[in-house]
N, C-alpha and C. Protein backbone atom coordinates (compact mmCIF):
# COMPACT_ATOMS: atom_id res chain seq x y z
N UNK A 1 29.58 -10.96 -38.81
CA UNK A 1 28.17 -11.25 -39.13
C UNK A 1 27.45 -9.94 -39.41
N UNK A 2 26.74 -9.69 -40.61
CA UNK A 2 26.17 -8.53 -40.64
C UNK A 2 24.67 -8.20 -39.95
N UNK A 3 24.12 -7.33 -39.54
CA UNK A 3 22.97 -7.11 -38.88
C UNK A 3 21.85 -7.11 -39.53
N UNK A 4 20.74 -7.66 -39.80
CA UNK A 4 19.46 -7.36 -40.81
C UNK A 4 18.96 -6.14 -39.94
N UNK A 5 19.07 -5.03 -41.24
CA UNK A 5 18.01 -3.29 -40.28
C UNK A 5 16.77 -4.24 -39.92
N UNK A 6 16.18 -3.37 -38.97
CA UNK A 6 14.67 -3.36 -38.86
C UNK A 6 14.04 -2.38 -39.65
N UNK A 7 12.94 -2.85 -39.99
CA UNK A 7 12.10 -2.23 -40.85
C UNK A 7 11.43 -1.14 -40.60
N UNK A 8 11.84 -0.02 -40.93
CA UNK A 8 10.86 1.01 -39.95
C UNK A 8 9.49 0.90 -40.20
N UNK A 9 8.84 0.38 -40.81
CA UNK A 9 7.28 0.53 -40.55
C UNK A 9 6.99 -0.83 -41.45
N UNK A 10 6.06 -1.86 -40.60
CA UNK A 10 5.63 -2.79 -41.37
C UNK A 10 4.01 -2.75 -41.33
N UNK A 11 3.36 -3.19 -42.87
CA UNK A 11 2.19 -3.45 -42.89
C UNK A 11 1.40 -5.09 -42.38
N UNK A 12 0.08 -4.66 -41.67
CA UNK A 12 0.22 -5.69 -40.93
C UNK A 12 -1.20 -6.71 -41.71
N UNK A 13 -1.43 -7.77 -41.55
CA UNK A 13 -2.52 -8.25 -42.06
C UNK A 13 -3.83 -7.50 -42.22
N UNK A 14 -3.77 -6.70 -41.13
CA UNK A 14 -5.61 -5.94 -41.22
C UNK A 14 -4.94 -4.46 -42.39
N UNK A 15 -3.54 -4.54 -42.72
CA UNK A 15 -3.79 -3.58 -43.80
C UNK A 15 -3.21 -2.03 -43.23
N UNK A 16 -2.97 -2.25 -42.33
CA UNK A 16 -2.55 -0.73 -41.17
C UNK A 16 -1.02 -0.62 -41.17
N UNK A 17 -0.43 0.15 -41.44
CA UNK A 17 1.43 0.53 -41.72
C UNK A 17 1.34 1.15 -39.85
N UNK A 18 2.63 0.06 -39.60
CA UNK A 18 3.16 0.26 -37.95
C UNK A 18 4.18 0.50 -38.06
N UNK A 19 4.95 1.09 -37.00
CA UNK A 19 6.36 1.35 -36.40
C UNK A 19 6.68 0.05 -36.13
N UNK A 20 7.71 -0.34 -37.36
CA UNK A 20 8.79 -1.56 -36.92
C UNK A 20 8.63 -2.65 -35.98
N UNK A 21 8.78 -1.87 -34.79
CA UNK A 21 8.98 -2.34 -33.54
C UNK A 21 7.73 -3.14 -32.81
N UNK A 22 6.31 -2.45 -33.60
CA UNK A 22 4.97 -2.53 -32.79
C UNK A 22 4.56 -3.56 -33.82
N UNK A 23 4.70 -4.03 -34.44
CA UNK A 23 3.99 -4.55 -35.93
C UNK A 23 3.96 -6.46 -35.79
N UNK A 24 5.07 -6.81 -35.33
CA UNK A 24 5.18 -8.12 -34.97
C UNK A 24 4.43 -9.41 -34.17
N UNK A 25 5.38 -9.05 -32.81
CA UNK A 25 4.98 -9.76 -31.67
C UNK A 25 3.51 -9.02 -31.07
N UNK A 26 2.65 -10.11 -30.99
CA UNK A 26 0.71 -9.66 -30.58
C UNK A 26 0.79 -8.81 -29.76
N UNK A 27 1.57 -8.77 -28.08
CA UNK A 27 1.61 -7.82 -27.24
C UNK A 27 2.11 -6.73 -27.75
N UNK A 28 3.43 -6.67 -28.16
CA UNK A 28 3.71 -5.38 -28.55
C UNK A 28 2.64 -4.71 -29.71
N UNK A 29 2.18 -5.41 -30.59
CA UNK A 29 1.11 -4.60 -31.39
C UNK A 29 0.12 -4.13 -30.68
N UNK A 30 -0.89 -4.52 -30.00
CA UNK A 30 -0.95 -4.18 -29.13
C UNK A 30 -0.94 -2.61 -28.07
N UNK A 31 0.13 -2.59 -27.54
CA UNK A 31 0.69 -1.65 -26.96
C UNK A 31 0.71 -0.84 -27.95
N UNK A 32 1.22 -1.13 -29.17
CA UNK A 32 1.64 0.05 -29.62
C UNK A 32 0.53 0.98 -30.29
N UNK A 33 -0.48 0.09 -30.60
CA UNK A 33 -1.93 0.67 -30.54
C UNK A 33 -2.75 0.98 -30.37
N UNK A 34 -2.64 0.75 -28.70
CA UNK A 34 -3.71 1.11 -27.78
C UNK A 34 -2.82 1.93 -26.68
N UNK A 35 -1.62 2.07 -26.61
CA UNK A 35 -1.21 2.41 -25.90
C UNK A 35 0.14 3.90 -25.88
N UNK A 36 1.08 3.37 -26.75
CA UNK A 36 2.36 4.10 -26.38
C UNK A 36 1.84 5.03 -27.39
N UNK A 37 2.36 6.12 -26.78
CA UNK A 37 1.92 8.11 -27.60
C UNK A 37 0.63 7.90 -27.19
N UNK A 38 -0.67 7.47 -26.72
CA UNK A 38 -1.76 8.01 -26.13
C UNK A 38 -1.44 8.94 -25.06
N UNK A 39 -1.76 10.18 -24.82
CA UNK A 39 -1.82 11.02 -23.70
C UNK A 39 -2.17 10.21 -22.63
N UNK A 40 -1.24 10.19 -21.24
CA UNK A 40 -1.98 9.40 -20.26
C UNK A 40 -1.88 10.34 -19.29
N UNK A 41 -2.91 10.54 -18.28
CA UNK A 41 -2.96 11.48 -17.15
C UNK A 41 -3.54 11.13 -15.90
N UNK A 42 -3.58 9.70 -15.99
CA UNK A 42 -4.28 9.05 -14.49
C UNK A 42 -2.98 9.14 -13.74
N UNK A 43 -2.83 9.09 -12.64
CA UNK A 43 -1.68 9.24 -11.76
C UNK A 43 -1.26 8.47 -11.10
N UNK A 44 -2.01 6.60 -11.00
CA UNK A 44 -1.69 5.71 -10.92
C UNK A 44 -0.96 5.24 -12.08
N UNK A 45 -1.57 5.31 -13.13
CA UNK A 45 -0.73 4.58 -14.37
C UNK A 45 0.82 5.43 -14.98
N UNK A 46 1.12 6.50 -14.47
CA UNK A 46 1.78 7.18 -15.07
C UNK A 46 2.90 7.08 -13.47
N UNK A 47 2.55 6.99 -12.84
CA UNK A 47 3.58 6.34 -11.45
C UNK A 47 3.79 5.18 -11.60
N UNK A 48 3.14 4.21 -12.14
CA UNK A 48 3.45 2.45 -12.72
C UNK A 48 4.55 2.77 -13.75
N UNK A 49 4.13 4.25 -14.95
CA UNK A 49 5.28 3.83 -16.16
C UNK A 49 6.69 4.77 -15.74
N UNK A 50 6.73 5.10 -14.41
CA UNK A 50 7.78 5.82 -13.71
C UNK A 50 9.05 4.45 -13.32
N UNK A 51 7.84 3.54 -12.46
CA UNK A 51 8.72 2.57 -12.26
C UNK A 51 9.19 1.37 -13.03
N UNK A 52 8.24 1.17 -13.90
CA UNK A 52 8.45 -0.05 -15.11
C UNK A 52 9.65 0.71 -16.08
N UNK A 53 9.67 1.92 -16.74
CA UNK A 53 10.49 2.46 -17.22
C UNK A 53 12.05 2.28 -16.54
N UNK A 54 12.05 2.13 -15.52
CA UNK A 54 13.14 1.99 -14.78
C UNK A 54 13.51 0.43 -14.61
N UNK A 55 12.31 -0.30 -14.49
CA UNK A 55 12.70 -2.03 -14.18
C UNK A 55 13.24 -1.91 -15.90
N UNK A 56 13.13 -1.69 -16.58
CA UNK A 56 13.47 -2.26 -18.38
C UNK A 56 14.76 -1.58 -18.45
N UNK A 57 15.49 -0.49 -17.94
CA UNK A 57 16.82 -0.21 -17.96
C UNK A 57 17.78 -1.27 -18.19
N UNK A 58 18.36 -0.95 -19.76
CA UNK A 58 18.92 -2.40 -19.78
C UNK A 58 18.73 -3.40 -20.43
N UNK A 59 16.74 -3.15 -20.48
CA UNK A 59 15.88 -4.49 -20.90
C UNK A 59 15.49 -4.04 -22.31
N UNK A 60 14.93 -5.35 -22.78
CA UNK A 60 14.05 -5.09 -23.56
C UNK A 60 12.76 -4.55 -23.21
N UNK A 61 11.81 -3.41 -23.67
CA UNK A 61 10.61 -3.48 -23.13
C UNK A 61 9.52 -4.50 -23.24
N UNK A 62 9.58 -5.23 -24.47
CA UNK A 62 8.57 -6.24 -24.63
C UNK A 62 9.09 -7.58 -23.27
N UNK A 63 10.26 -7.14 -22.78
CA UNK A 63 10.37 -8.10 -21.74
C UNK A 63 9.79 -7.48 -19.86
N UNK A 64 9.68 -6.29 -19.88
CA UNK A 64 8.40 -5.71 -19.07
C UNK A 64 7.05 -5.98 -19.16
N UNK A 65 6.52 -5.43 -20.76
CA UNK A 65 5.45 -5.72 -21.17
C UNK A 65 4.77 -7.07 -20.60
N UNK A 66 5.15 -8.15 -20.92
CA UNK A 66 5.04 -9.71 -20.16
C UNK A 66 4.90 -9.69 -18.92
N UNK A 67 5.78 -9.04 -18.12
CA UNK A 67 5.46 -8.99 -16.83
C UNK A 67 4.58 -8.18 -15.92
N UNK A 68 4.08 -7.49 -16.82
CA UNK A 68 3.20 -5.99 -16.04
C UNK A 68 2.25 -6.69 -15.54
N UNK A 69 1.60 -7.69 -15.94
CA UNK A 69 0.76 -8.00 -14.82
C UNK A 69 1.11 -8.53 -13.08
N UNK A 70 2.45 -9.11 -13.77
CA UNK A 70 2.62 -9.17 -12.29
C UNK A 70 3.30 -8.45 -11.49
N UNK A 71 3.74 -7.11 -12.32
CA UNK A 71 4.54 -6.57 -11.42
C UNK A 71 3.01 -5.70 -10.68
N UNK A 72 2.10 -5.84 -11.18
CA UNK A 72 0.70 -4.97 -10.72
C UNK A 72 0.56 -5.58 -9.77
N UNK A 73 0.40 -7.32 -9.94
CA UNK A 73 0.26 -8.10 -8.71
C UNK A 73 1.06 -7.37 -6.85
N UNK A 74 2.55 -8.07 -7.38
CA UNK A 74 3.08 -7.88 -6.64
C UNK A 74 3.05 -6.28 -5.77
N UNK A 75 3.27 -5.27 -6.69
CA UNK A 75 3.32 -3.82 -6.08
C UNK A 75 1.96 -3.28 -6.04
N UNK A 76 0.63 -4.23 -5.45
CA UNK A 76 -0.55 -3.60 -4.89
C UNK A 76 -1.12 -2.43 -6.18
N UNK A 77 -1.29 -3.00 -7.66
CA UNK A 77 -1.39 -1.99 -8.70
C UNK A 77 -0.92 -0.55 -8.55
N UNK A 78 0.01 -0.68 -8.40
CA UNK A 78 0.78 0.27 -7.91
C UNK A 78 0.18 1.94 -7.07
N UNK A 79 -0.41 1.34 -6.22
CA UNK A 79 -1.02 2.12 -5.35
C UNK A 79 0.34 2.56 -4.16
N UNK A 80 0.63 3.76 -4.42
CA UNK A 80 1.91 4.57 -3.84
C UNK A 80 1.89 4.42 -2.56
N UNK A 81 0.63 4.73 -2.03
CA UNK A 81 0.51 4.53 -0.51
C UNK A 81 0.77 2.78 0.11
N UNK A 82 0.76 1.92 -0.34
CA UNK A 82 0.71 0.65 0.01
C UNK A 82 2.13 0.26 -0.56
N UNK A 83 2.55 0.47 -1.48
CA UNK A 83 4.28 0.54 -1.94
C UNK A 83 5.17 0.84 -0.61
N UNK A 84 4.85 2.22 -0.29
CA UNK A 84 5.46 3.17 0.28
C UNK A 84 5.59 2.27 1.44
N UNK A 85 4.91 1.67 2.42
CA UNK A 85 5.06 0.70 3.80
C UNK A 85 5.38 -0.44 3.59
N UNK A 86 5.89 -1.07 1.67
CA UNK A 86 6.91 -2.14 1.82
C UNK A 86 8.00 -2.34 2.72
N UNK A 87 8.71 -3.62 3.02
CA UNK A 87 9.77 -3.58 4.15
C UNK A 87 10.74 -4.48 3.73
N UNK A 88 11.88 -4.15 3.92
CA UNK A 88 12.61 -5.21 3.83
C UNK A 88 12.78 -6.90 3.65
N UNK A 89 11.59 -7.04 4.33
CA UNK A 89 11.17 -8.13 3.88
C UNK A 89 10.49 -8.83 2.67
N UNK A 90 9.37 -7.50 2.46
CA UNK A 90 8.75 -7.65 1.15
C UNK A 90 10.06 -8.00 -0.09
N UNK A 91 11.10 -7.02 -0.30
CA UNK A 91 11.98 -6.75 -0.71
C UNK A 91 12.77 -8.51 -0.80
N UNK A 92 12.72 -9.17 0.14
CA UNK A 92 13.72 -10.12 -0.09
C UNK A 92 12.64 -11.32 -0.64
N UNK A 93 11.35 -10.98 -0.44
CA UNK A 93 9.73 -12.37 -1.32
C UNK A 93 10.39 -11.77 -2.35
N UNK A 94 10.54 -10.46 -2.91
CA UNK A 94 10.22 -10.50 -4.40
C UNK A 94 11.80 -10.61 -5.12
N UNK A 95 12.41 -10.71 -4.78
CA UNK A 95 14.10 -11.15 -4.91
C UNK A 95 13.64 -12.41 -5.26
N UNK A 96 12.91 -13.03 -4.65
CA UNK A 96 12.79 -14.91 -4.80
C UNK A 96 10.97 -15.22 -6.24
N UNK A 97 10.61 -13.97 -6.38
CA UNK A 97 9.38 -13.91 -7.52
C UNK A 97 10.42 -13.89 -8.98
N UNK A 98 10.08 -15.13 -9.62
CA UNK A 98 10.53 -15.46 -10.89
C UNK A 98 9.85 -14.56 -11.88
N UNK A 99 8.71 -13.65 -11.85
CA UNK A 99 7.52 -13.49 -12.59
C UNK A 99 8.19 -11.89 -12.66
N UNK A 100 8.84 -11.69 -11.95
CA UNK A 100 9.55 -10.30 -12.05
C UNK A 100 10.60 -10.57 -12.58
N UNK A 101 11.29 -8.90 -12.70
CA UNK A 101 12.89 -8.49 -12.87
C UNK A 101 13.42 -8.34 -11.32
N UNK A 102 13.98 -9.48 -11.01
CA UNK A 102 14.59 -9.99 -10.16
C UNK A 102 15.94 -9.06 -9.40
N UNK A 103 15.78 -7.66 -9.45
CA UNK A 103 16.67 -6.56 -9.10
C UNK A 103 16.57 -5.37 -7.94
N UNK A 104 17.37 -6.06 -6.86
CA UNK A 104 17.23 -5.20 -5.67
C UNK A 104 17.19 -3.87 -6.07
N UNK A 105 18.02 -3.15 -6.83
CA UNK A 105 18.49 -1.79 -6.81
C UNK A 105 17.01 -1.50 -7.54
N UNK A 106 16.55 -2.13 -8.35
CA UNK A 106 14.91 -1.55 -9.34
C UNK A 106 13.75 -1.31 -8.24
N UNK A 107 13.57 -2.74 -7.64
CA UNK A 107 12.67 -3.35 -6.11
C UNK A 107 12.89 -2.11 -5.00
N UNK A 108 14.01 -1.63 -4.76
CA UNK A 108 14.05 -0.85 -3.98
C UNK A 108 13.33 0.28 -4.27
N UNK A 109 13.65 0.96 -5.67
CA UNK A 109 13.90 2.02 -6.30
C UNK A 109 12.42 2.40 -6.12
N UNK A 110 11.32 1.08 -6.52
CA UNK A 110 9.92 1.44 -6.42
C UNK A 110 9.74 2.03 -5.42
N UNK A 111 9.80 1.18 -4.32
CA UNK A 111 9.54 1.49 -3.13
C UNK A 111 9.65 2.81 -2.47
N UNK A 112 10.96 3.76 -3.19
CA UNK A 112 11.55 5.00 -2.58
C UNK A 112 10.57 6.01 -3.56
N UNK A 113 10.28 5.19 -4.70
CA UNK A 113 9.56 6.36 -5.63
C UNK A 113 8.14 6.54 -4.99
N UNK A 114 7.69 5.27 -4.34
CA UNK A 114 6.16 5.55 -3.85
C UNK A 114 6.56 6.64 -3.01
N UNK A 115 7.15 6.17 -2.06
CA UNK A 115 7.14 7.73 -1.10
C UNK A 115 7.65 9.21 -1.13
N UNK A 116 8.02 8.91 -2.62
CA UNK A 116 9.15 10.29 -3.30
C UNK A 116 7.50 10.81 -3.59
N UNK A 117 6.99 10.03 -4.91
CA UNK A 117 5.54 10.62 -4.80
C UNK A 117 4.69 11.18 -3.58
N UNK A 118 4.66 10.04 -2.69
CA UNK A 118 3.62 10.92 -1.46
C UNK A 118 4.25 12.49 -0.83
N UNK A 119 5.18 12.55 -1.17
CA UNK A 119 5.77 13.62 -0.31
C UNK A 119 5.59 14.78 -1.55
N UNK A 120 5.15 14.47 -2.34
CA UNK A 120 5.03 15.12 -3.89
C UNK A 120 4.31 16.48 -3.13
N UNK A 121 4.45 17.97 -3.78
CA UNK A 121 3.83 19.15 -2.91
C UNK A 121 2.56 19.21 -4.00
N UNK A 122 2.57 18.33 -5.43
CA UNK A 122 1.65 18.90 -6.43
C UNK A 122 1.06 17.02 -7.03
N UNK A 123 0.25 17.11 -7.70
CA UNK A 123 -0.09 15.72 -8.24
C UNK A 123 0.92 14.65 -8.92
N UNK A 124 1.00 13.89 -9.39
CA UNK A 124 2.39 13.47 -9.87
C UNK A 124 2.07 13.51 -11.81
N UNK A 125 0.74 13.74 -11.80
CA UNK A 125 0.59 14.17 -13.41
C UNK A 125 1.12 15.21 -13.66
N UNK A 126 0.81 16.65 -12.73
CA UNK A 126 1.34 17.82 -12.96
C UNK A 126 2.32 17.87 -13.21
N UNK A 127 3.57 17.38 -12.45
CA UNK A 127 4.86 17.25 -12.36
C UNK A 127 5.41 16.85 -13.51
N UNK A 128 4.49 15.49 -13.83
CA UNK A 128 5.57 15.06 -15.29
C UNK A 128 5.28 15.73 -16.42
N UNK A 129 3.54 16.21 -16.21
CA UNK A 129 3.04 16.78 -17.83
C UNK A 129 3.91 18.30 -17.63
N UNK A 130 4.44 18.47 -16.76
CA UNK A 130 4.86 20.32 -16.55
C UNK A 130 6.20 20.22 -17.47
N UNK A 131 6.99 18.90 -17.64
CA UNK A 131 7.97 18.73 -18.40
C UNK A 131 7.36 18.69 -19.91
N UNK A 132 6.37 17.85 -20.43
CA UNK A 132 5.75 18.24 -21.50
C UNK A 132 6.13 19.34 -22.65
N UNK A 133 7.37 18.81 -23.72
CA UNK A 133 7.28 19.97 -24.60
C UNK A 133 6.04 20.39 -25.95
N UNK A 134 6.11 21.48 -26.71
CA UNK A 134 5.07 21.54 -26.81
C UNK A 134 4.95 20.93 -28.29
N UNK A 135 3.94 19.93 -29.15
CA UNK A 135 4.02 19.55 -30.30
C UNK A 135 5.08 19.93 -31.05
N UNK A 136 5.72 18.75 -31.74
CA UNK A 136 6.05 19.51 -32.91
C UNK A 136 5.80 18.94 -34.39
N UNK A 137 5.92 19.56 -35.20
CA UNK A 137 4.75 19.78 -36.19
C UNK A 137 4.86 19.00 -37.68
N UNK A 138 6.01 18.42 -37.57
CA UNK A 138 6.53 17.11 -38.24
C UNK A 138 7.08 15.96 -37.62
N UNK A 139 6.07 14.99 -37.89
CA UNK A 139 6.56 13.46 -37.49
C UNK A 139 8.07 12.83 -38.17
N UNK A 140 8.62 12.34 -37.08
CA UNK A 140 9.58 11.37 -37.57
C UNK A 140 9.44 10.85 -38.59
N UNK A 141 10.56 10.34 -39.74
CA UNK A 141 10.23 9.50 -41.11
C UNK A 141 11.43 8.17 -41.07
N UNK A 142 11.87 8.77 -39.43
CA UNK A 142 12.97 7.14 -39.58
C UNK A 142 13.11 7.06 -37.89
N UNK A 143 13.38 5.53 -37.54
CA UNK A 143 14.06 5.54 -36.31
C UNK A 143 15.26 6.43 -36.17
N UNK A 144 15.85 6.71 -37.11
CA UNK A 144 17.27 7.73 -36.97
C UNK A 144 17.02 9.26 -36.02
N UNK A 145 15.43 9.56 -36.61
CA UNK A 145 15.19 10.74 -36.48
C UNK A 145 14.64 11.08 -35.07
N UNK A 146 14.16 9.90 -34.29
CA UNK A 146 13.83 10.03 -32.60
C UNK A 146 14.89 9.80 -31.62
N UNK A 147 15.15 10.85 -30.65
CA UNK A 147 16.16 11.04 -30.38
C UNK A 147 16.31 10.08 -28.96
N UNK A 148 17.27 10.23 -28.23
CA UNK A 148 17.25 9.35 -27.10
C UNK A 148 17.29 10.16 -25.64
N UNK A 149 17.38 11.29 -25.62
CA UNK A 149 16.76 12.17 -24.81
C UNK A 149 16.73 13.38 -25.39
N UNK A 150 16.00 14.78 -24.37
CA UNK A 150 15.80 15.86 -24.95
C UNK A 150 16.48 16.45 -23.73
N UNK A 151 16.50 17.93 -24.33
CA UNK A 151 16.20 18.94 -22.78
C UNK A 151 14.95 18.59 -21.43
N UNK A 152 14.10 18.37 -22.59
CA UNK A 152 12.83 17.99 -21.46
C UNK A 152 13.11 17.14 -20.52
N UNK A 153 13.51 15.87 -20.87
CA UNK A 153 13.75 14.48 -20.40
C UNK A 153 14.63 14.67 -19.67
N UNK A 154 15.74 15.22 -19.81
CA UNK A 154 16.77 16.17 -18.94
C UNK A 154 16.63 16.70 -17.65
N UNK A 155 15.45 17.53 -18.07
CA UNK A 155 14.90 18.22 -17.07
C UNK A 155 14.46 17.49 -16.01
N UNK A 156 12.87 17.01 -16.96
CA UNK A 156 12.34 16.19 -15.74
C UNK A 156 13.50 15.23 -15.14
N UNK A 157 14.65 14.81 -15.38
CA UNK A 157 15.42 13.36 -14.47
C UNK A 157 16.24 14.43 -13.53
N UNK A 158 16.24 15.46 -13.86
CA UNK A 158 16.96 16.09 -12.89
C UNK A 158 16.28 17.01 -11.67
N UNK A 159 14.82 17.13 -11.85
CA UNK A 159 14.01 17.49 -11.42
C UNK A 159 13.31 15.91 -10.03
N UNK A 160 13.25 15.28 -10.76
CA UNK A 160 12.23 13.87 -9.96
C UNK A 160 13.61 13.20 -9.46
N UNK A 161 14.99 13.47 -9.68
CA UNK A 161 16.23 13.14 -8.41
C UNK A 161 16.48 13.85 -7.52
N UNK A 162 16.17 15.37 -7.62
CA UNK A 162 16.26 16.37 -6.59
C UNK A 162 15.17 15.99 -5.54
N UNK A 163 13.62 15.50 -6.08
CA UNK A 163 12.74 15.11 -5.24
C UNK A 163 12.84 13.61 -4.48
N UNK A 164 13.81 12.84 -4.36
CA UNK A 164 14.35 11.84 -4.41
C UNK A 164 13.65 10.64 -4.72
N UNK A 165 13.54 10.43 -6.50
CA UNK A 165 12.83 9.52 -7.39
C UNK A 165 14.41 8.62 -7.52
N UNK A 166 15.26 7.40 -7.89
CA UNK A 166 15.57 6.52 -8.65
C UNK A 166 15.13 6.03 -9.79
N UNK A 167 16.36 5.63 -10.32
CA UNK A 167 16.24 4.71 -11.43
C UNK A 167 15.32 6.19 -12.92
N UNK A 168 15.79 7.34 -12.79
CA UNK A 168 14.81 8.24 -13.48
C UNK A 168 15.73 8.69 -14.12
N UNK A 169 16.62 8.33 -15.00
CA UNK A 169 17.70 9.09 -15.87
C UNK A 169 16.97 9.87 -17.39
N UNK A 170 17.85 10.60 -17.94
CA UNK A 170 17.23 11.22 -18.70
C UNK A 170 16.91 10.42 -20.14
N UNK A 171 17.00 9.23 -20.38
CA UNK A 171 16.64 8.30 -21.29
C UNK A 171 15.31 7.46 -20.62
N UNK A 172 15.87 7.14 -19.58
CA UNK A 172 14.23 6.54 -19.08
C UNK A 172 12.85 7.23 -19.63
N UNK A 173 13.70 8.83 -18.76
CA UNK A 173 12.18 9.86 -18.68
C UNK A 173 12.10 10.17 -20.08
N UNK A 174 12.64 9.93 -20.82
CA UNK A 174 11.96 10.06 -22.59
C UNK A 174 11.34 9.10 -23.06
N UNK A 175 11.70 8.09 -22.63
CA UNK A 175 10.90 6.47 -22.94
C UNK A 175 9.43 6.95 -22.34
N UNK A 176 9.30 7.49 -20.86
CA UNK A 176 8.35 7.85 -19.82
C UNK A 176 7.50 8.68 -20.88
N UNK A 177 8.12 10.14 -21.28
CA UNK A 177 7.45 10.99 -21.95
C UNK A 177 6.65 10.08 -23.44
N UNK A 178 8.19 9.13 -24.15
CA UNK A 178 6.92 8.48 -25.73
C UNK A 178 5.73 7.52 -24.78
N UNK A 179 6.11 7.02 -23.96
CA UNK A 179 4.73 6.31 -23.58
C UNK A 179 3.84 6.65 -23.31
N UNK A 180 3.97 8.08 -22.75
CA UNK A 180 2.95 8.60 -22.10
C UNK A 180 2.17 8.98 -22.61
N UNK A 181 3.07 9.86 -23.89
CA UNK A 181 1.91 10.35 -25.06
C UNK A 181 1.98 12.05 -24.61
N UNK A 182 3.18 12.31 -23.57
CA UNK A 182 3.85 13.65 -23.65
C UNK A 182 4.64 13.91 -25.13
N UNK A 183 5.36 13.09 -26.37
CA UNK A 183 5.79 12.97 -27.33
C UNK A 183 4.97 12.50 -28.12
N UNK A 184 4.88 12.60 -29.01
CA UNK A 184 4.45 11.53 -30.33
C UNK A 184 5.45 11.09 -31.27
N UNK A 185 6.28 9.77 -31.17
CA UNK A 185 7.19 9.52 -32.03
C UNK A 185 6.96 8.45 -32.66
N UNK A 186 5.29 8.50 -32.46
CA UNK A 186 5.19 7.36 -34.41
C UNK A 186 5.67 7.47 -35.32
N UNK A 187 6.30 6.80 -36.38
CA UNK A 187 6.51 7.44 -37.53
C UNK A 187 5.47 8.23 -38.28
N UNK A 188 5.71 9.10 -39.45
CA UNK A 188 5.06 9.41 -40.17
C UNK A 188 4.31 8.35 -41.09
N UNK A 189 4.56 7.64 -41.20
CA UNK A 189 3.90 6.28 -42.11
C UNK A 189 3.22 5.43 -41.41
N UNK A 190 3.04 5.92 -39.83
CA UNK A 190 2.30 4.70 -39.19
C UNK A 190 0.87 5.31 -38.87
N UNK A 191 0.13 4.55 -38.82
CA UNK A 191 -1.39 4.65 -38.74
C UNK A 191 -1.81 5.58 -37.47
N UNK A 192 -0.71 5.30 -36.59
CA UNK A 192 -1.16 6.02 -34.59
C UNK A 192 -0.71 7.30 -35.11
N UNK A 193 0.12 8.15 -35.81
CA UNK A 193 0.90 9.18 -36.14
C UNK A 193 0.06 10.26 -36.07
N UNK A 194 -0.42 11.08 -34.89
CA UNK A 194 -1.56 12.26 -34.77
C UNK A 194 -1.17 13.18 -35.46
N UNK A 195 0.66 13.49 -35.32
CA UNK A 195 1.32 14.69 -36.40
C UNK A 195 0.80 14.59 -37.82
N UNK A 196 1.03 13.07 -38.56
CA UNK A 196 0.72 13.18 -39.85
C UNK A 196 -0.69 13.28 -40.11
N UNK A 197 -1.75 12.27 -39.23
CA UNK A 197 -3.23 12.92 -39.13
C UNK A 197 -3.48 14.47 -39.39
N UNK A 198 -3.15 15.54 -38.57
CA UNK A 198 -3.64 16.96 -38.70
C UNK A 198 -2.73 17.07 -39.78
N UNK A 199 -1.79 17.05 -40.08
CA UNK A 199 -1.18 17.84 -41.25
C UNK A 199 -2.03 17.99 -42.46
């Protein structure tokens, strides 16, 4: 059976050229416009895309996306300090929550990251933006051309396991970095593309 490519950039009814991927399904458009490559530096939301990055291992993200509200529910909007005094028990309610990714080793993983954070010696923005490489100065012109990790991404997963983070491999933490908006890997043809903007 042969594969139909995806399209790297589709135009959407209001007239705006998207990345493939963002252009379709409402949520993911969405996201991909209000959200993924925006610089983020709150330190709640960027400890949420520590652990969601890690529940989608595997996944689709638009199959996170769906659930973020409840994974907000369930993990106290991901307030580190209230994570962090989950218990074993919590652990076996949310084993039985349909509304989640239903995965001890992920469920756990939060839990160890809240308190990997509290024990953090510096903010947990610092930490990830300190991985932060610095612009670079031509946008992607194909999915071919964004890579699936860097040195950076490298770094930071080998950096936030020494501090004892889970579930933080060096593909996650690049997913971590395009969401964050530490990368910009819009295409060049898509409307969010800040590289092709200044050029």
């Amino acid at each position: 059976m042969s594969v139909i490519p995806r399209p790297e950039i589709i135009v959407g009814d209001d007239g705006l050229a998207r990345c493939g991927w963002g252009a379709v399904d409402p949520e993911y458009r969405r996201y991909h416009d209000e959200e993924w490559g925006t610089p983020q530096h709150d330190p709640v939301r960027l400890f949420e895309k520590v652990c969601l990055e890690g529940f989608q291992a595997g996944l689709s993200w638009i199959t996170i996306l769906r659930r973020r509200p409840a994974f907000r529910e369930v993990f106290h909007g991901f307030d580190a300090r209230r994570i962090a005094v989950m218990t074993d028990d919590d652990v076996t309610r949310l084993l039985g929550d349909e509304r989640i990714i239903r995965h001890r080793g992920k469920i756990e993983a939060t839990i160890q990251n809240a308190r990997a954070t509290l024990d953090l010696d510096l903010p947990i923005d610092e930490l990830l933006w300190s991985f932060a490489p610095r612009p670079g100065s031509v946008a992607p012109s194909t999915f071919a051309e964004v890579p699936a990790t860097t040195p950076e991404s490298t770094a930071m997963s080998k950096e936030l396991r020494r501090r004892g983070f889970r579930f933080v491999g060096p593909t996650t933490m690049y997913a971590l970095m395009q969401a964050s908006g530490m990368v910009d890997d819009h295409l060049a043809a898509c409307h969010r593309s800040a590289r092709t903007a200044a050029a």
